[in-house]
Protein backbone atom coordinates (compact mmCIF):
# COMPACT_ATOMS: atom_id res chain seq x y z
CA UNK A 1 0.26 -5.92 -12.14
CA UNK A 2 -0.46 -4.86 -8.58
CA UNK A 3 -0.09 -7.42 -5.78
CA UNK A 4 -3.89 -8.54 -5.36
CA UNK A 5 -3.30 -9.94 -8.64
CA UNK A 6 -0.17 -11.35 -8.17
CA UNK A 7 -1.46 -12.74 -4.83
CA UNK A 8 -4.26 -14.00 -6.73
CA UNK A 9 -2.82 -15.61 -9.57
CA UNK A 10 0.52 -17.11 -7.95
CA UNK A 11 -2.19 -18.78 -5.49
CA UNK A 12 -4.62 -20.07 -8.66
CA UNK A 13 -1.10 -21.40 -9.95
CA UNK A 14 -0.26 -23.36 -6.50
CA UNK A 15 -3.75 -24.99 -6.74
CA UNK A 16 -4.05 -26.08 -10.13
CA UNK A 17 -0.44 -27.18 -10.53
CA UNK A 18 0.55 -24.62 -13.20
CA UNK A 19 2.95 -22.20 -14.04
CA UNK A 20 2.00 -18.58 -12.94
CA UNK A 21 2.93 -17.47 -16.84
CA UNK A 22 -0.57 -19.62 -17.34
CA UNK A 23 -2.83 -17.65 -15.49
CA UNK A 24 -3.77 -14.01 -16.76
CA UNK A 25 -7.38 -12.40 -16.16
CA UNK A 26 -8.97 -13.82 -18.89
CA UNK A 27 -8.46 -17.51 -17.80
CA UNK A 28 -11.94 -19.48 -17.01
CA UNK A 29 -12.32 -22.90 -15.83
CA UNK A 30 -12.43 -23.83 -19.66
CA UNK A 31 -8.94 -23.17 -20.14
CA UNK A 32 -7.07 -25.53 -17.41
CA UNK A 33 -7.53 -28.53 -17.84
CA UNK A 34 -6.48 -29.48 -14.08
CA UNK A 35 -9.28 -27.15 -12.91
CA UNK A 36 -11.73 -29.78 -11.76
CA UNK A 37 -14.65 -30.05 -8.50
CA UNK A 38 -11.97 -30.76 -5.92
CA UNK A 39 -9.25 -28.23 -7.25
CA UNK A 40 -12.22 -25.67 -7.15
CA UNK A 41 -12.90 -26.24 -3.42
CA UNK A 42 -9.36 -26.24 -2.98
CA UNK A 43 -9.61 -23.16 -4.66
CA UNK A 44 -11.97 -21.44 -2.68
CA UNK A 45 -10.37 -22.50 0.71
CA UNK A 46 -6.69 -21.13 -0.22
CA UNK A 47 -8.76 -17.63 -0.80
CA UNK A 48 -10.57 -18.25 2.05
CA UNK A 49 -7.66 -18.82 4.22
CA UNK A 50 -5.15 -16.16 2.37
CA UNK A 51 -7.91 -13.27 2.10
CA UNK A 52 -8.95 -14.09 5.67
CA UNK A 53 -12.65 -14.22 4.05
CA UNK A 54 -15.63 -16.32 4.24
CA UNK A 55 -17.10 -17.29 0.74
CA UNK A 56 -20.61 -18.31 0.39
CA UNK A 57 -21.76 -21.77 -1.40
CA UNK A 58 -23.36 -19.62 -3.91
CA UNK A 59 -19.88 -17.37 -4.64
CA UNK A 60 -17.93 -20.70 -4.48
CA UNK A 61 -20.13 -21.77 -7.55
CA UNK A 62 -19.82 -18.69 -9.09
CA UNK A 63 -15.68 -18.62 -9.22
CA UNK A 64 -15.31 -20.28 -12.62
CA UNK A 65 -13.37 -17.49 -14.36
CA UNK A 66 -10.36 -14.99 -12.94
CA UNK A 67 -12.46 -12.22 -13.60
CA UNK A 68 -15.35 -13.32 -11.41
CA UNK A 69 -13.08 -14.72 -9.14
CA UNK A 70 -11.08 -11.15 -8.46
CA UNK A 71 -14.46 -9.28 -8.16
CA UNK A 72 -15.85 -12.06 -5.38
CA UNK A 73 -12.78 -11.45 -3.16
CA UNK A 74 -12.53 -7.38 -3.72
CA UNK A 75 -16.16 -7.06 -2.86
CA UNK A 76 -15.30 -9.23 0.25
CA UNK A 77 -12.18 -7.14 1.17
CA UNK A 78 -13.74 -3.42 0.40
């Protein structure tokens, strides 16, 4: 695991109250149950703030899954 993804998933952890062990790539919205409207702005503004970024309304609606998640910041930081 490189450290964008450990970045990434220790910060998904801090927001949705969960173990790191919980979060792996393949983790969607479905699969937390603490991952609700308010944790997913909370969401987006920890990335926001940590990947020194800017993430659209559109993106922010977007970011239900790790996956899409990663890609939405990468694109932003490449």
């Amino acid at each position: 695991m490189n450290n964008f993804d450990k970045k990434l998933i220790n910060l998904m952890a801090a927001v949705f109250k969960v173990q790191p062990s919980k979060i792996d790539k393949r983790i969607t919205n479905r699969d937390i149950e603490n991952w609700d409207s308010l944790r997913q702005i909370n969401l987006v503004s920890a990335i926001e703030v940590e990947f020194k970024i800017e993430i659209s309304i559109e993106e922010a609606a977007e970011m239900l899954s790790y996956n899409i998640i990663s890609k939405i910041i990468i694109n932003w930081i490449s």
